[in-house]
Protein backbone atom coordinates (compact mmCIF):
# COMPACT_ATOMS: atom_id res chain seq x y z
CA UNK A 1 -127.39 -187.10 -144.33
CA UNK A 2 -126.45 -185.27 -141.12
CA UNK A 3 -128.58 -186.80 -138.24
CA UNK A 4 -128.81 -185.08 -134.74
CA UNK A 5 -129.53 -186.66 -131.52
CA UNK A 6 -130.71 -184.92 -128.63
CA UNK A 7 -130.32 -186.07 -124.80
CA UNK A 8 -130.39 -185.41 -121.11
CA UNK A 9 -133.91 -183.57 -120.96
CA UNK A 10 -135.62 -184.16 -117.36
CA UNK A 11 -137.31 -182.76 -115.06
CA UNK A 12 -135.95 -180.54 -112.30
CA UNK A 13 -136.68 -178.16 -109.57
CA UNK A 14 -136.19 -174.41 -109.58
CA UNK A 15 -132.73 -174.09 -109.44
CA UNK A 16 -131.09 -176.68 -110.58
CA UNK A 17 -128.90 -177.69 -113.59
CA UNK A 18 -129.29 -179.94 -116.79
CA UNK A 19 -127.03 -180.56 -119.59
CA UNK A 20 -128.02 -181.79 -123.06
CA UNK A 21 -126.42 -183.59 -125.22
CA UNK A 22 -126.57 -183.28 -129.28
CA UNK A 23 -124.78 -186.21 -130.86
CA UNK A 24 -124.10 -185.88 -134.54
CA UNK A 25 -123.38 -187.82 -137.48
CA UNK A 26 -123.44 -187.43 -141.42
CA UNK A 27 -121.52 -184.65 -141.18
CA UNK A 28 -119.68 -184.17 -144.46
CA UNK A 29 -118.71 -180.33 -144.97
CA UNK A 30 -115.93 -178.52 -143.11
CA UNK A 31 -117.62 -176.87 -140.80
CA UNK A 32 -121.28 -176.57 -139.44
CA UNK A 33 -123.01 -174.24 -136.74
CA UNK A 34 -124.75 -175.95 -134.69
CA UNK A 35 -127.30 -174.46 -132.37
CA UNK A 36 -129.97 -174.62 -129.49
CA UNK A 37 -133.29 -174.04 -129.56
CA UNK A 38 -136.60 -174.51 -127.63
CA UNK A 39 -140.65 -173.92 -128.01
CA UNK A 40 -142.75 -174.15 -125.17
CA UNK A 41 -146.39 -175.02 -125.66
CA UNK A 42 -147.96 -172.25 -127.58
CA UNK A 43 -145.16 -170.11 -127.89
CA UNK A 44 -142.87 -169.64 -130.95
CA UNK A 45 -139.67 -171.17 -131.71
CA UNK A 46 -136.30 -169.62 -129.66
CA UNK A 47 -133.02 -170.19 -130.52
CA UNK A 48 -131.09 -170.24 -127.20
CA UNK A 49 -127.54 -170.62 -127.50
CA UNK A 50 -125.18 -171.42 -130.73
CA UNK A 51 -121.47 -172.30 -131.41
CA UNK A 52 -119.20 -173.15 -134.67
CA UNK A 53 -117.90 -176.50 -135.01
CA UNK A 54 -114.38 -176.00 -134.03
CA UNK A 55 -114.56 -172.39 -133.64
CA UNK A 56 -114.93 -170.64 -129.69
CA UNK A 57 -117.20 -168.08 -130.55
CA UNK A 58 -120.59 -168.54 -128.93
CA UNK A 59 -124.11 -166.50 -129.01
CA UNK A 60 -126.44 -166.81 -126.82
CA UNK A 61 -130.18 -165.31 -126.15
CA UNK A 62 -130.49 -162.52 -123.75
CA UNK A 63 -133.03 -164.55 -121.67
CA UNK A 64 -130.51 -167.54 -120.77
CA UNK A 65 -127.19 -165.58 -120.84
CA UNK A 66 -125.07 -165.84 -117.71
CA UNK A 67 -126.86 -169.27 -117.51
CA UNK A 68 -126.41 -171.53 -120.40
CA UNK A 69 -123.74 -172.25 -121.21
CA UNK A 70 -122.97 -173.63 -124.90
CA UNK A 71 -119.86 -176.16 -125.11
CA UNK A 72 -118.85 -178.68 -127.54
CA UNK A 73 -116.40 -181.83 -127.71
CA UNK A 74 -115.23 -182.70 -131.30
CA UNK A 75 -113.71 -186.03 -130.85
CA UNK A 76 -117.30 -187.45 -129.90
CA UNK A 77 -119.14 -184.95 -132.67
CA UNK A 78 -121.34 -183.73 -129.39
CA UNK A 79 -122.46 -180.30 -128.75
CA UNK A 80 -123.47 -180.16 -124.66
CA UNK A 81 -125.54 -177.27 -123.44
CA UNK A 82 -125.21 -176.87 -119.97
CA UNK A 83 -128.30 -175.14 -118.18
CA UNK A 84 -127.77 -173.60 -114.72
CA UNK A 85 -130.35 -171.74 -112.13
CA UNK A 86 -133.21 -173.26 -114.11
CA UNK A 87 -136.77 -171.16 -113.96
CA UNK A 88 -140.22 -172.45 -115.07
CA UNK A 89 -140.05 -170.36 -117.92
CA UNK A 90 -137.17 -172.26 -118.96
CA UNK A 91 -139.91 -175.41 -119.76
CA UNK A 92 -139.67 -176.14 -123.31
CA UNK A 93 -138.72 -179.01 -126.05
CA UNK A 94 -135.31 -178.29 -126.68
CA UNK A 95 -133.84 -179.18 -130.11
CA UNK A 96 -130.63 -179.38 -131.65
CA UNK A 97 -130.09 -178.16 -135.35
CA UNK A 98 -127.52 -177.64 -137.73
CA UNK A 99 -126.21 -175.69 -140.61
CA UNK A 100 -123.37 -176.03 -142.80
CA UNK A 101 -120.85 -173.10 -142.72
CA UNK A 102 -119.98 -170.86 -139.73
CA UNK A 103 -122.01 -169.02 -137.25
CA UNK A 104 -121.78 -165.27 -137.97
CA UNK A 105 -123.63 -163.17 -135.91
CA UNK A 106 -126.26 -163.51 -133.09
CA UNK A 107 -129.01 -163.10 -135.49
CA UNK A 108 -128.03 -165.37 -137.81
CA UNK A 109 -126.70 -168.27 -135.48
CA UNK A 110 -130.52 -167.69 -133.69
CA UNK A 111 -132.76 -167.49 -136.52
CA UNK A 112 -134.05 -170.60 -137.53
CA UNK A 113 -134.06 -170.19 -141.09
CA UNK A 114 -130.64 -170.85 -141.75
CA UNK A 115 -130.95 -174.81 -140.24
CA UNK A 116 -131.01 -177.70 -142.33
CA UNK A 117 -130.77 -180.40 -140.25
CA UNK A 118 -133.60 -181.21 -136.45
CA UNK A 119 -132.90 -183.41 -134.16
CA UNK A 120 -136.09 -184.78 -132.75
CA UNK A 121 -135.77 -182.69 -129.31
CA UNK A 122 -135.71 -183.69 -125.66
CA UNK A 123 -137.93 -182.11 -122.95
CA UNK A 124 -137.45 -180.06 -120.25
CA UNK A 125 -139.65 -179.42 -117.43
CA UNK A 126 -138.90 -177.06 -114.40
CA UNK A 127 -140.99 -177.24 -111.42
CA UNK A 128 -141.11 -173.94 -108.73
């Protein structure tokens, strides 16, 4: 059973940076895309930013690109997402999922249909 464990939610001003952490275990096929995502009180689900497991190919939402930045480190099984010139509207629960298999395109990598596996999210809160 793949289990996914989210970190390094805070709060922060305007401005400034965050990176989360998505430590994984259970994994036991080849290859999984892992992804991003965040819902903000009332709001719908949004995936944010997505990666293959040992691939360099990343996707990304138009509302965080040139910002987030999607990164992972295999020999810990961690997927980081580092978040730069944080807004308010970038207040959310962010969660880390999974799928096994690759990331294909951005539609598919951002959908959350595809995910088989929630982490229990970690919040972030940006103050102006």
């Amino acid at each position: 059973q793949v289990q996914l464990v989210e970190s390094g939610g805070g709060s922060v001003q305007a401005g400034g940076s965050l990176r989360l952490s998505c430590a994984a275990s259970g994994y036991t096929y080849s290859t999984y895309c892992v992804a991003w995502f965040r819902q903000a009180p009332e709001k719908e689900r949004e995936g944010v930013a997505a990666m293959t497991l040992g691939g360099s190919k990343t996707f990304y939402a138009d509302s965080v690109k040139g910002r987030f930045t999607i990164s992972q480190d295999n020999t810990k099984n961690t997927v980081y997402l580092q978040m730069n010139s944080l807004n308010p509207e970038d207040t959310a629960m962010y969660y880390c999922a999974a799928a096994a298999g690759w990331c294909w395109t951005t539609n598919q990598a951002l959908g959350a249909g595809p995910y088989d596996f929630w982490g229990r999210g970690t919040q972030v809160t940006v103050s102006s």
